[in-house]
Each structure stands twice: as C-alpha cells, then as structure tokens.
Protein backbone atom coordinates (compact mmCIF):
# COMPACT_ATOMS: atom_id res chain seq x y z
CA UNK A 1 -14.01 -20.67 -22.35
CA UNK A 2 -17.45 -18.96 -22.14
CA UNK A 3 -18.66 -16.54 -24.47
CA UNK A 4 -20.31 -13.22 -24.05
CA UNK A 5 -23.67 -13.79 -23.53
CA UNK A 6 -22.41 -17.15 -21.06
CA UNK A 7 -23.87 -17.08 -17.03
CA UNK A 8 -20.41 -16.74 -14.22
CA UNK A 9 -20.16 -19.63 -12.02
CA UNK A 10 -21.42 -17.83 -8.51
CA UNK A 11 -19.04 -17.27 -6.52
CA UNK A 12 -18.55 -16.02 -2.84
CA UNK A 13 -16.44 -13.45 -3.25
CA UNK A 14 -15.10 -11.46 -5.90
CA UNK A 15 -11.56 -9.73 -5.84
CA UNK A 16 -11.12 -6.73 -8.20
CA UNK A 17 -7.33 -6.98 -9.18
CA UNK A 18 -5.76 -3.92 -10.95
CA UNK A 19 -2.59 -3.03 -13.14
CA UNK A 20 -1.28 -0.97 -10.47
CA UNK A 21 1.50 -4.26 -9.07
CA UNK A 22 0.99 -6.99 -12.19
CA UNK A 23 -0.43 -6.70 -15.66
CA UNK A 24 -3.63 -8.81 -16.61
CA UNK A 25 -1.29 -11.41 -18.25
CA UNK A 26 1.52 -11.24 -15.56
CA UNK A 27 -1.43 -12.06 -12.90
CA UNK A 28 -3.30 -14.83 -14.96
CA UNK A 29 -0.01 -16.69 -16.18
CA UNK A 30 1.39 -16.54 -11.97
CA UNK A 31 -2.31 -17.20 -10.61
CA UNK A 32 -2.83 -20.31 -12.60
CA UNK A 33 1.28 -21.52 -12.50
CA UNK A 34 1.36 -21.42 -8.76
CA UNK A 35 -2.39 -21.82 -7.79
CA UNK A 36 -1.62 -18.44 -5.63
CA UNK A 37 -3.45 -15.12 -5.05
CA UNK A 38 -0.77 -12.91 -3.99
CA UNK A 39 -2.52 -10.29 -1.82
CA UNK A 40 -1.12 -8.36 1.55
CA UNK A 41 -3.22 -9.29 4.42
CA UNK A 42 -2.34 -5.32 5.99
CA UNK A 43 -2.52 -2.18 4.65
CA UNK A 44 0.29 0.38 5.38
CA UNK A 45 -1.33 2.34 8.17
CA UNK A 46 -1.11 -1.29 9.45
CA UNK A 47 -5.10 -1.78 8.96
CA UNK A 48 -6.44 -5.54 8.08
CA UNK A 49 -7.57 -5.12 4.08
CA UNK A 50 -11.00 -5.06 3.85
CA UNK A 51 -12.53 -8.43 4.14
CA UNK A 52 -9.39 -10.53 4.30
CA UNK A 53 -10.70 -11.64 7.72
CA UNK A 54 -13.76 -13.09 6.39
CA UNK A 55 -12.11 -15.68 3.36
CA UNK A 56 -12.52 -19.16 4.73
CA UNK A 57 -11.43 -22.46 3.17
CA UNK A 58 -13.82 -23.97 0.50
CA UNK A 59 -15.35 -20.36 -0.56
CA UNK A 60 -15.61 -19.74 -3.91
CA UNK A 61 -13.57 -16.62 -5.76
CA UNK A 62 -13.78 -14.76 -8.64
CA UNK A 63 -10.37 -13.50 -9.97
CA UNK A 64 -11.37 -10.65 -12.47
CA UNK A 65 -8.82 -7.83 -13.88
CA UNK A 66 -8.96 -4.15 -14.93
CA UNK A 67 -9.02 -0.72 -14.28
CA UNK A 68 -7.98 2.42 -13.65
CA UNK A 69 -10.01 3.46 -16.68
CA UNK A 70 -10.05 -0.37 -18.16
CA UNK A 71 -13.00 -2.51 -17.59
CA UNK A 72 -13.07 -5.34 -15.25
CA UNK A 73 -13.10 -8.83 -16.74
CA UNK A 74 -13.32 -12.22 -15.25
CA UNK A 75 -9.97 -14.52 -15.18
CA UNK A 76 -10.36 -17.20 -12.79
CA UNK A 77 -13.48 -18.68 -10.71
CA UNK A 78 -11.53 -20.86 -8.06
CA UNK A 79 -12.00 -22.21 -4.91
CA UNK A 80 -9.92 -21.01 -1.42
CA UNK A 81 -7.94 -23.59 -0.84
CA UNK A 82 -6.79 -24.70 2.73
CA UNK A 83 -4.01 -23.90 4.05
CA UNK A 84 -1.44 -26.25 6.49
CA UNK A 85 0.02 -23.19 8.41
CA UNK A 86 -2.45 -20.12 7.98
CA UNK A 87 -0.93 -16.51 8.33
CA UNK A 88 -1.03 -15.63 11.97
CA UNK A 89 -0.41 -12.77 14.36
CA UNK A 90 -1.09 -12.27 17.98
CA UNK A 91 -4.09 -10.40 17.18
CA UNK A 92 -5.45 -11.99 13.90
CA UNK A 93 -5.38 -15.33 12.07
CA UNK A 94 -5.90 -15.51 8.53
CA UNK A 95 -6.86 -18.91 7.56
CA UNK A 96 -7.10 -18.30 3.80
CA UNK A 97 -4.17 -16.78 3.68
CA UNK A 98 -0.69 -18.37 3.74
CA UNK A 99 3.48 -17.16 2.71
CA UNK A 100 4.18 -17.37 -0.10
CA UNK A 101 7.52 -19.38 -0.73
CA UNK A 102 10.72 -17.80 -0.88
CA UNK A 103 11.45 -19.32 -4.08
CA UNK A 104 9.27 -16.65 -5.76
CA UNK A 105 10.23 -13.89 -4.09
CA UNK A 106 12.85 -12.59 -6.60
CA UNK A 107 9.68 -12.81 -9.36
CA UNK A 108 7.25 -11.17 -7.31
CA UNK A 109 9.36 -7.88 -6.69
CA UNK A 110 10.34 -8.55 -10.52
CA UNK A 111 6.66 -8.12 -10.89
CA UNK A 112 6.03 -4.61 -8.51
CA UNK A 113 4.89 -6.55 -6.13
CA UNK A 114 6.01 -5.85 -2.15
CA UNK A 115 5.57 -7.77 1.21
CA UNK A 116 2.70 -7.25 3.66
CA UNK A 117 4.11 -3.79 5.26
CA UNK A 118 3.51 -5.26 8.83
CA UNK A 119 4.67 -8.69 8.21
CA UNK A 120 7.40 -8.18 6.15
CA UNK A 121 6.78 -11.14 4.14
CA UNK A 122 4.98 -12.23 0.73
CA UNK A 123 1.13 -13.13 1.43
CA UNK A 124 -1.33 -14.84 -0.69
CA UNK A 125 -4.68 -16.28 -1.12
CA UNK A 126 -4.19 -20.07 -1.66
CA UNK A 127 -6.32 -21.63 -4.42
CA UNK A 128 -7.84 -24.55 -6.06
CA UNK A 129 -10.48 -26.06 -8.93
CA UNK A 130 -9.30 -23.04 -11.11
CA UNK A 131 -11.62 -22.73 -14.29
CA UNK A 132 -10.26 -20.35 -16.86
CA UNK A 133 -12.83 -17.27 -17.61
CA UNK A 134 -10.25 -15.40 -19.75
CA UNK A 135 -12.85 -15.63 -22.96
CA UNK A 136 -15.82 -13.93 -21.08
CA UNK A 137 -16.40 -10.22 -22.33
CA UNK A 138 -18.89 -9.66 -19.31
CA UNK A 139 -17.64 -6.58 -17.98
CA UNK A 140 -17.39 -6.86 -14.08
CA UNK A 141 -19.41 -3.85 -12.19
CA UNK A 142 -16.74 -2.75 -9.68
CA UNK A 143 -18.91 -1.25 -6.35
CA UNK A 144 -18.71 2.67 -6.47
CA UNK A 145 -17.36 4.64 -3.18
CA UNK A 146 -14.43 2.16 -2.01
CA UNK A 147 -11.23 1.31 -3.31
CA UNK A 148 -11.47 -2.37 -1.44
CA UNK A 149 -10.70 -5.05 -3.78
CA UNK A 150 -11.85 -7.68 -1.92
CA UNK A 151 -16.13 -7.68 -2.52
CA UNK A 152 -19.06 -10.17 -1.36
CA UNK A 153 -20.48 -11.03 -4.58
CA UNK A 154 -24.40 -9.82 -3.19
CA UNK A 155 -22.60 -6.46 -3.27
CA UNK A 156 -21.17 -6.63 -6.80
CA UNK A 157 -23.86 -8.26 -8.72
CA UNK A 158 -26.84 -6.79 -7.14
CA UNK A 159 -29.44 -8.96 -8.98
CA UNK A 160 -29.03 -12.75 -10.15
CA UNK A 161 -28.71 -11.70 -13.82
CA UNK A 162 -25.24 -12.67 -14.55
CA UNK A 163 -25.25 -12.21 -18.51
C-alpha cells in the first residue's frame, strides 16, 4: 500500500464516491469482492450522469471515498473492464457499463443502494487490474461548483504533482 508522500498511478478518470448509498468500507469490501462499480447510468429527471457516456473499455479509474464534510481518499486505481452485453437504450449505449446480477440485488438495497430510475435495474461500472490504495493519506481535491462524481482526471489534479 503506498504511503503518504507516494505518487497515484494516473488514471483517466476519477469517480468521487460518497457515504450518502454505502460506507467507505461497505464500497471497498463490494468493489474489490465483485470487481463492480455500482453506479446509475440516469439521473431521476431521467438525465445521462455526467460523463457516464464517455467511460470506454481499457480506461483507467480512480475509486476514491469521502465527503460530505470528510476528505476524499483514494481506494482503488482499476481498469474499465469490457463488457459482453453493454447497457443499452434506444437512445444511448453505455459500453462501460453493464447489470449488475440479480444475485446481488437483495445486498445492494441492503446497502441504500436503488436501481437506475429509468431502467429499473442495478447498473455498474465493470472493472479490472484493481490495485488497493486504501493506505494513501493523499487527500483527493474534489472540483468545486458540481456535484458530478464522475471527473476527467486533467480537471481534478490540475498540475502533474501527485504527492
């Protein structure tokens, strides 16, 4: 695990995950078990999230945890993994995203987590080549003015000083 003063592996994207469905723990223990993001692909006014569009395959992610009022620290740097059926709609295909079995349904509600609000069903971000960042203390700098929690990393760390 790296320590504080350790570079993060650069990655393509980063997603800012937050206590408000799954705890820190909760998220790192079911992120490295299933190899699974779970993340809606639609918002409730029936919106695309911001960005979900733009995850392809073979990108590179970084997983970190926090807020409101908590820092943001690294847990994961994976890669998207591909997907064999991709989460698709008449108007959008999502080809980082797939369902998520139904086998883990009952643990994900368990966990205050709900299904996409237009597609009625459990979405997530499949992943691979998981390396464990759970020992950094590098506070992540979430971007100021949006809520999104889906960022390109040029717009989270603005300079290549990662320490």
């Amino acid at each position: 695990m790296p320590g504080a003063s350790e570079i993060l592996p650069i990655c393509d994207w980063v997603y800012f995950a937050t206590t408000a469905k799954a705890s820190g723990t909760v998220t790192a223990d079911f992120v490295q078990e299933h190899q699974i993001i779970v993340r809606s692909v639609y918002n409730t006014d029936g919106q695309r999230i911001a960005n979900v569009q733009h995850l392809t395959p073979g990108q590179r992610m970084l997983l970190v945890h926090g807020g409101p009022g908590e820092p943001y620290r690294a847990l994961f740097s994976c890669t998207i993994g591909a997907t064999a059926a991709p989460v698709s709609t008449p108007q959008h295909r999502f080809e980082a995203f797939s369902y998520i079995e139904e086998s883990l349904h009952k643990q994900l509600r368990e966990d205050g987590y709900d299904p996409d609000p237009v597609l009625g069903k459990f979405t997530g971000i499949s992943i691979t080549a998981v390396q464990d960042l759970r020992g950094s203390s590098k506070v992540i700098p979430r971007p100021l003015g949006s809520l999104n929690a889906i960022w390109h990393w040029d717009k989270v760390f603005v300079s290549a000083d990662r320490t």
